[in-house]
Protein backbone atom coordinates (compact mmCIF):
# COMPACT_ATOMS: atom_id res chain seq x y z
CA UNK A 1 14.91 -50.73 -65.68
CA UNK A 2 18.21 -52.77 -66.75
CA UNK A 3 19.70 -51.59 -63.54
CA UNK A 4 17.06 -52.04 -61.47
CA UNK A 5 16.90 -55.93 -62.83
CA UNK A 6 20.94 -56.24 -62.27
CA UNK A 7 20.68 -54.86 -59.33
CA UNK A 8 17.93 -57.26 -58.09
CA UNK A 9 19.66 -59.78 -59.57
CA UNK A 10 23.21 -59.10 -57.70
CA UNK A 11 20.97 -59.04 -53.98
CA UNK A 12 19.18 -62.12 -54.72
CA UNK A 13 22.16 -64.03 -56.34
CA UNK A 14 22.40 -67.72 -54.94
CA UNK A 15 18.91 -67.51 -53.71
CA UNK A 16 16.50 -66.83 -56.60
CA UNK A 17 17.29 -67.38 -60.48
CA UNK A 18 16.87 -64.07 -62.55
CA UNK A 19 16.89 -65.01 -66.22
CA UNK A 20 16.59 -62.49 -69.74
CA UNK A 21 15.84 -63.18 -73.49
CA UNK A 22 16.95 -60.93 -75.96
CA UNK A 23 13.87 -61.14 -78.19
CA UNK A 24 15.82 -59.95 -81.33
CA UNK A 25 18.36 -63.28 -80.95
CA UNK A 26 15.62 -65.60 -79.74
CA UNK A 27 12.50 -64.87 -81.84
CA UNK A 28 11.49 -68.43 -81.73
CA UNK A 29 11.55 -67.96 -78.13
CA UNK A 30 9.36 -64.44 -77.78
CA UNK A 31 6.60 -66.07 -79.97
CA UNK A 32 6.54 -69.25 -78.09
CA UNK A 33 5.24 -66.88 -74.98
CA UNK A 34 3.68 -64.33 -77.15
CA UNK A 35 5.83 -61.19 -76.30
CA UNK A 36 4.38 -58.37 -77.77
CA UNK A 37 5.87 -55.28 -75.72
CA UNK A 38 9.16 -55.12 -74.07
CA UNK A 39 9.92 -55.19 -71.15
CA UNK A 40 7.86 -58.27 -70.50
CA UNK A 41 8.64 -60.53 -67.44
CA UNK A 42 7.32 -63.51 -66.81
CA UNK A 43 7.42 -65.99 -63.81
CA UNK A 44 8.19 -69.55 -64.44
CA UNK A 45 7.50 -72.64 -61.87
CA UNK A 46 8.68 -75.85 -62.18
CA UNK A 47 9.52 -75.72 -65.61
CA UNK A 48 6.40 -74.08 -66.95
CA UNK A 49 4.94 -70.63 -67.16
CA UNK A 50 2.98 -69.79 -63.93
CA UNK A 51 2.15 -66.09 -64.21
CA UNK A 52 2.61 -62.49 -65.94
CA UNK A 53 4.66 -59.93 -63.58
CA UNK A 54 2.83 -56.68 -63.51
CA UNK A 55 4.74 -55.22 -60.45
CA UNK A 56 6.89 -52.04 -60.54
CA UNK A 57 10.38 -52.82 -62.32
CA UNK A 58 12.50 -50.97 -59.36
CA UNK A 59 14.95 -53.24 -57.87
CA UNK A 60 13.00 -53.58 -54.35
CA UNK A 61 9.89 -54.31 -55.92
CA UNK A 62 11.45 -57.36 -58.29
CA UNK A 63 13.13 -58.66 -55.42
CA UNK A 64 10.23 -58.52 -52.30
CA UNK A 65 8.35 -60.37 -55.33
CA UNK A 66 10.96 -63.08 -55.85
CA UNK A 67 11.13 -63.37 -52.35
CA UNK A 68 7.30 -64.00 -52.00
CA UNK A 69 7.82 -67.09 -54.20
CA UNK A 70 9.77 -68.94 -51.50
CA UNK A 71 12.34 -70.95 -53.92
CA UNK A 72 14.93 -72.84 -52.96
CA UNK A 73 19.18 -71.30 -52.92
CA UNK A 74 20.07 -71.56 -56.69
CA UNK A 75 23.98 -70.57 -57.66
CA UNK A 76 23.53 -68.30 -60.28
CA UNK A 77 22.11 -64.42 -60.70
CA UNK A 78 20.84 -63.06 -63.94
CA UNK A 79 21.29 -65.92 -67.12
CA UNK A 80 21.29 -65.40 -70.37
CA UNK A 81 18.69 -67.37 -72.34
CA UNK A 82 18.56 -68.58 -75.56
CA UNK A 83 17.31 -71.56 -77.52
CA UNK A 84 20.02 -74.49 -76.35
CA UNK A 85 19.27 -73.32 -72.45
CA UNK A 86 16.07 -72.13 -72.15
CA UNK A 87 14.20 -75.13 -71.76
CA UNK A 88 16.59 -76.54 -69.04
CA UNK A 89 16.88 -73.75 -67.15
CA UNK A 90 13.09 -73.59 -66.86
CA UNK A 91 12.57 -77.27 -66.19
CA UNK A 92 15.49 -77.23 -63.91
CA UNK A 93 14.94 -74.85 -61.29
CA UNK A 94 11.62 -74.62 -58.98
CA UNK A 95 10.74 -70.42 -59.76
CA UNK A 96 12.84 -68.47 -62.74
CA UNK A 97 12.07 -64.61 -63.52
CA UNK A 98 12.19 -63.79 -67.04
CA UNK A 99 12.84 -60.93 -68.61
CA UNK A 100 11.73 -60.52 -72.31
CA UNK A 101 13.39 -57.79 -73.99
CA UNK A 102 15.14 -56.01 -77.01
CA UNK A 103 17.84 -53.66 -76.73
CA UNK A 104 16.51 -51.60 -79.43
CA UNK A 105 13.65 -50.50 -77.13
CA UNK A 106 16.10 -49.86 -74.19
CA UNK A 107 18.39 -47.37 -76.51
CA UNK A 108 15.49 -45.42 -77.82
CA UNK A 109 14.02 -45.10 -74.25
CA UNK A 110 17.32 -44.01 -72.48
CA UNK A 111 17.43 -41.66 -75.80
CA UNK A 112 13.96 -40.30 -74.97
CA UNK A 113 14.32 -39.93 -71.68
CA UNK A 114 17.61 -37.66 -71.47
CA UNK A 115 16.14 -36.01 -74.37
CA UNK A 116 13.20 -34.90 -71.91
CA UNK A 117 14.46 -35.06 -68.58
């Protein structure tokens, strides 16, 4: 899923703004939005939260969905969120996609998943 949200990130750089959290830095942040599970992304218009993304997390599916929100060229790809920039970023741009996560969760599934596959 990381991949898949870099990768979306790279095709739609300058055109959409792809943001993350890591929810173990920014815990103030997760609870503000009530993260419970991780991966959770979120869709943010005009400074406030607009929606839940339930889509498919596969590169093609993250971007036809960013694309589907029409916002304007941005400069940036994927941005790093914490507490000093999170509230401009979402104020300052018409659509951000955030991703909520943890790394712990994305080491123990990668661990998983070799172990099985």
């Amino acid at each position: 899923m990381k991949q898949d949200y870099m990768d979306a990130a790279t095709e739609l750089k300058g055109k959409m703004v792809l943001a993350e959290v890591d929810c173990t830095e920014e815990t103030e942040i997760a609870k503000r939005y009530d993260i419970k599970s991780y991966p959770t992304m979120k869709l943010f218009r005009n400074g406030r939260f607009n929606e839940n993304y339930t889509g498919q997390r596969l590169k093609s599916q993250i971007v036809e969905y960013m694309r589907e929100q029409n916002a304007p060229p941005i400069p940036n790809h994927v941005i790093s969120l914490d507490a000093e920039n999170f509230n401009s970023v979402i104020r300052n741009n018409d659509a951000v996609f955030v991703k909520f996560f943890t790394p712990y969760v994305i080491a123990v599934s990668q661990s998983i998943f070799s172990t099985y596959h």
